[in-house]
C-alpha atoms as a PDB file:
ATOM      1  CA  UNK A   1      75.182  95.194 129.004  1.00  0.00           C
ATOM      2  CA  UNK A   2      77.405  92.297 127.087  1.00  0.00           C
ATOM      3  CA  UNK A   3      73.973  91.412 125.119  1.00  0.00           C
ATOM      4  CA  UNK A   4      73.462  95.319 124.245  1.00  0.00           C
ATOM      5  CA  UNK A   5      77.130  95.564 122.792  1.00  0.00           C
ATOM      6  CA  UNK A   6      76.992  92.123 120.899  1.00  0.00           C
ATOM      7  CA  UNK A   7      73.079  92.988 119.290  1.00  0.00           C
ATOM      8  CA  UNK A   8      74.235  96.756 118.311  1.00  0.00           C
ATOM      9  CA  UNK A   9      77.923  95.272 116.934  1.00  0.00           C
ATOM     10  CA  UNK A  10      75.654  92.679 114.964  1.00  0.00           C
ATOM     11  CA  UNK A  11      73.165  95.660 113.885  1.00  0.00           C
ATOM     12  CA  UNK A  12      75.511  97.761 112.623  1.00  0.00           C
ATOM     13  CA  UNK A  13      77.531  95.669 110.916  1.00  0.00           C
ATOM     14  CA  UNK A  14      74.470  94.298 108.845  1.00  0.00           C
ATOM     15  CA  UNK A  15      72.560  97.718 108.333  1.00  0.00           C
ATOM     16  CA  UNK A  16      76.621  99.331 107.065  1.00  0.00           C
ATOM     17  CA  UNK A  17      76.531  97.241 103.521  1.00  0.00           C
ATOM     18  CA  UNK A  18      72.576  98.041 103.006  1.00  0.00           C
ATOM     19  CA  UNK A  19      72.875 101.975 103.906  1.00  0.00           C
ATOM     20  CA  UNK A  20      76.309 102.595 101.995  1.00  0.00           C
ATOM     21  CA  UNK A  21      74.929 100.844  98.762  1.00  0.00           C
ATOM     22  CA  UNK A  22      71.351 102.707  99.329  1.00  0.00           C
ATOM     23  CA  UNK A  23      73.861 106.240  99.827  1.00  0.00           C
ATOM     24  CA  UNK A  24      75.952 105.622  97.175  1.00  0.00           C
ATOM     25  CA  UNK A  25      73.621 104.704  95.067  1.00  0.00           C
ATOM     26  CA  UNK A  26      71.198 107.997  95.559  1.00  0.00           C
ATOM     27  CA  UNK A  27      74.899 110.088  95.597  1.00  0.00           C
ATOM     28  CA  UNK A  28      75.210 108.729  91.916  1.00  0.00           C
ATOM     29  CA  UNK A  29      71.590 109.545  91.107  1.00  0.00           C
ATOM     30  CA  UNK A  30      71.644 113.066  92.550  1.00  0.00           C
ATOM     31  CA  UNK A  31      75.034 114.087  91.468  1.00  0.00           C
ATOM     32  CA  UNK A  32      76.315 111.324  88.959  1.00  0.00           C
ATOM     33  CA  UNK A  33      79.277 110.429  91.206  1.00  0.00           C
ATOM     34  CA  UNK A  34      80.477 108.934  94.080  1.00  0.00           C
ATOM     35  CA  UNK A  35      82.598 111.262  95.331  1.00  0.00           C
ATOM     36  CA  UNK A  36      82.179 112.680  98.243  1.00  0.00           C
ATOM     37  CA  UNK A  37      82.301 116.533  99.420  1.00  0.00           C
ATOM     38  CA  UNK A  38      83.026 117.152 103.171  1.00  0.00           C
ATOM     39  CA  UNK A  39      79.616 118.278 103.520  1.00  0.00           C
ATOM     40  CA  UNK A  40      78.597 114.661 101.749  1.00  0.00           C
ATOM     41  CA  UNK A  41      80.461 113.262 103.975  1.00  0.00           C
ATOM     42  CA  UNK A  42      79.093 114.455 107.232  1.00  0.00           C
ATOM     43  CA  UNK A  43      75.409 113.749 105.665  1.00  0.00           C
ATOM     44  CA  UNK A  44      76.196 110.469 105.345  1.00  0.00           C
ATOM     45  CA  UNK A  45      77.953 109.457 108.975  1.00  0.00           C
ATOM     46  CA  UNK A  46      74.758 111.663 110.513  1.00  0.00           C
ATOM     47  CA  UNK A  47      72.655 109.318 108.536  1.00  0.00           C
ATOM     48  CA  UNK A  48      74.123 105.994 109.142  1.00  0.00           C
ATOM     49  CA  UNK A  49      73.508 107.043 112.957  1.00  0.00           C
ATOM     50  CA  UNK A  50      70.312 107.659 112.817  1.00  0.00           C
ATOM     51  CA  UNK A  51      69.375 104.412 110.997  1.00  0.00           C
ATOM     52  CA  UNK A  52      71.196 102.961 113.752  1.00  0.00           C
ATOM     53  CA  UNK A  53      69.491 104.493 116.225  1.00  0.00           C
ATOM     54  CA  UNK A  54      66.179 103.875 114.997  1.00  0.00           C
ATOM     55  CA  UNK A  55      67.363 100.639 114.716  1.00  0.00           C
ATOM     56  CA  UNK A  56      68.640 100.130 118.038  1.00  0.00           C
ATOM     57  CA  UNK A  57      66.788 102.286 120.495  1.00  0.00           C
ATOM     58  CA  UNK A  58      63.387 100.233 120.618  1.00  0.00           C
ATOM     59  CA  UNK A  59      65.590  96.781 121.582  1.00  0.00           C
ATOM     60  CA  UNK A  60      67.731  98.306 124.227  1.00  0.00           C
ATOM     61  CA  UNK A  61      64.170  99.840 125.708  1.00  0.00           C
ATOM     62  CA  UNK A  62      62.716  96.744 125.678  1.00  0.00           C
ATOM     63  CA  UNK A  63      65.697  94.989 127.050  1.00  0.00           C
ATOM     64  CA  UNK A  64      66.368  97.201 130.029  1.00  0.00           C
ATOM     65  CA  UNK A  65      62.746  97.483 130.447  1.00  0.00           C
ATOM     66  CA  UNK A  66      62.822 101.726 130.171  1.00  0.00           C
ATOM     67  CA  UNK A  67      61.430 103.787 127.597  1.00  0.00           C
ATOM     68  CA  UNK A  68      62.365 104.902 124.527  1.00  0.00           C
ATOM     69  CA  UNK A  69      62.836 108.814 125.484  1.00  0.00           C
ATOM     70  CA  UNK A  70      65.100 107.129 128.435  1.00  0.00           C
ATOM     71  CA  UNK A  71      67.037 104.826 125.992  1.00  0.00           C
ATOM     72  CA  UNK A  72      67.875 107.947 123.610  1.00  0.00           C
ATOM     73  CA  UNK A  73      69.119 109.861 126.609  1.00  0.00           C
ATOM     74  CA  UNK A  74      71.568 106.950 127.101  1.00  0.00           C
ATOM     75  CA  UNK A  75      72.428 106.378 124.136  1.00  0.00           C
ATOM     76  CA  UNK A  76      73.581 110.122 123.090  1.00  0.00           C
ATOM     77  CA  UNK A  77      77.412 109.663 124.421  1.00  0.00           C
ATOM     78  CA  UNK A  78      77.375 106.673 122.224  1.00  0.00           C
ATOM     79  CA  UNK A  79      76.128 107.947 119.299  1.00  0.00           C
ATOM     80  CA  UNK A  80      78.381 111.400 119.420  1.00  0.00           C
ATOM     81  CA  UNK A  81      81.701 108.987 119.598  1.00  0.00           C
ATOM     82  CA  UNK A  82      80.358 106.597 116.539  1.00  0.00           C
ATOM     83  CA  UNK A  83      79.282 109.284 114.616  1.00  0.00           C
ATOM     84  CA  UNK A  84      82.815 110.957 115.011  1.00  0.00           C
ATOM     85  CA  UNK A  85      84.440 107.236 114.286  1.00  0.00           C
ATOM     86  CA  UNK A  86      81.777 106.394 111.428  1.00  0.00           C
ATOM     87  CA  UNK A  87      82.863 110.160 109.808  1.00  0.00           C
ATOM     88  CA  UNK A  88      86.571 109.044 110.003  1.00  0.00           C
ATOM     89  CA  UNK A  89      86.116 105.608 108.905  1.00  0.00           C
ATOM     90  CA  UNK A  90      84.537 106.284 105.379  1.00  0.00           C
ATOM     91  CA  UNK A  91      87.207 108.894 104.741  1.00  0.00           C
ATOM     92  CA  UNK A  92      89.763 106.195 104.901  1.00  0.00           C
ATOM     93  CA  UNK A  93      87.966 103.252 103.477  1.00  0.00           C
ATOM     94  CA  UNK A  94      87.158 105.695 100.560  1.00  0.00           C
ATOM     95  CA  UNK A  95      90.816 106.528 100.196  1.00  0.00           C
ATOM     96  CA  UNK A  96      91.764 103.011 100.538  1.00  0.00           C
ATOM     97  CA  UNK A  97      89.375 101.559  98.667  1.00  0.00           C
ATOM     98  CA  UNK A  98      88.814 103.971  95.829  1.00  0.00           C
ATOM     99  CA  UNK A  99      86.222 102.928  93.286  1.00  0.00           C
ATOM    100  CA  UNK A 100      88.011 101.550  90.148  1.00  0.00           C
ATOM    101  CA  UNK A 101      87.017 103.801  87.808  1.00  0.00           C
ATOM    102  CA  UNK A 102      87.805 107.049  90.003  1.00  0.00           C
ATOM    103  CA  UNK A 103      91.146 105.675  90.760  1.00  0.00           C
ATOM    104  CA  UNK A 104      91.963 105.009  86.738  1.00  0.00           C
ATOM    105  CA  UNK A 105      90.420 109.044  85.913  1.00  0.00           C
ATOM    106  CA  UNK A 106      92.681 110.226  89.020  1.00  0.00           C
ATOM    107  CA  UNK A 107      95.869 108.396  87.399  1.00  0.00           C
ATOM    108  CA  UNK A 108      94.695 109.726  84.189  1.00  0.00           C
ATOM    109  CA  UNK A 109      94.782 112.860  85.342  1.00  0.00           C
ATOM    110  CA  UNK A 110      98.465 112.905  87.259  1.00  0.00           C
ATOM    111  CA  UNK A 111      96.319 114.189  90.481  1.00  0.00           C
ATOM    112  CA  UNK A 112      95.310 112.481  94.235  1.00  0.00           C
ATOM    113  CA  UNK A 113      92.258 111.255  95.048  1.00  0.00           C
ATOM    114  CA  UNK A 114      90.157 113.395  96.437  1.00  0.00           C
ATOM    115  CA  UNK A 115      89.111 113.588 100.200  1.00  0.00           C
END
């Protein structure tokens, strides 16, 4: 299972910078802003998940030699626990790592950023 956690670690970390430009992009298109609502939020760790799992699914079938339906079913525990950490990451790289010009209106304004 080494080669399974190595392949998705390597997946995920290339499909994160593609998917969060593609989100944040369509975010500022549909909405003309970045920031992100809890209900944004949880849209957007669900999705990264599913990319992932589309992604993955169809490699770890064809490495452990099982189908698809059966490599879904395994992955599910794995998916539930990213999709909590993936949910709880953002949050703090957003707060972190607040766009410049939302963290000069936010100083402007004497208020936090928001969640």
């Amino acid at each position: 299972m080494g080669v399974i956690g190595v392949v998705s670690a390597t997946v995920a970390t290339i499909w994160n910078l593609p998917f969060n430009l593609g989100f944040d992009h369509a975010l500022v298109r549909f909405t003309g802003r970045v920031v992100k609502t809890m209900p944004i939020r949880v849209a957007h760790a669900m999705l990264f998940e599913a990319g992932l799992i589309v992604l993955l699914i169809p490699f770890v079938a064809w490495y452990l030699g099982i189908s698809l339906w059966a490599a879904l079913m395994m992955d599910i525990s794995i998916v539930a626990f990213y999709l909590v950490y993936a949910f709880v990451f953002n949050i703090a790289y957003d707060r972190a790592f607040p766009l410049p010009q939302l963290k000069a209106k936010s100083r402007a304004a004497g208020r936090a950023l928001p969640a």
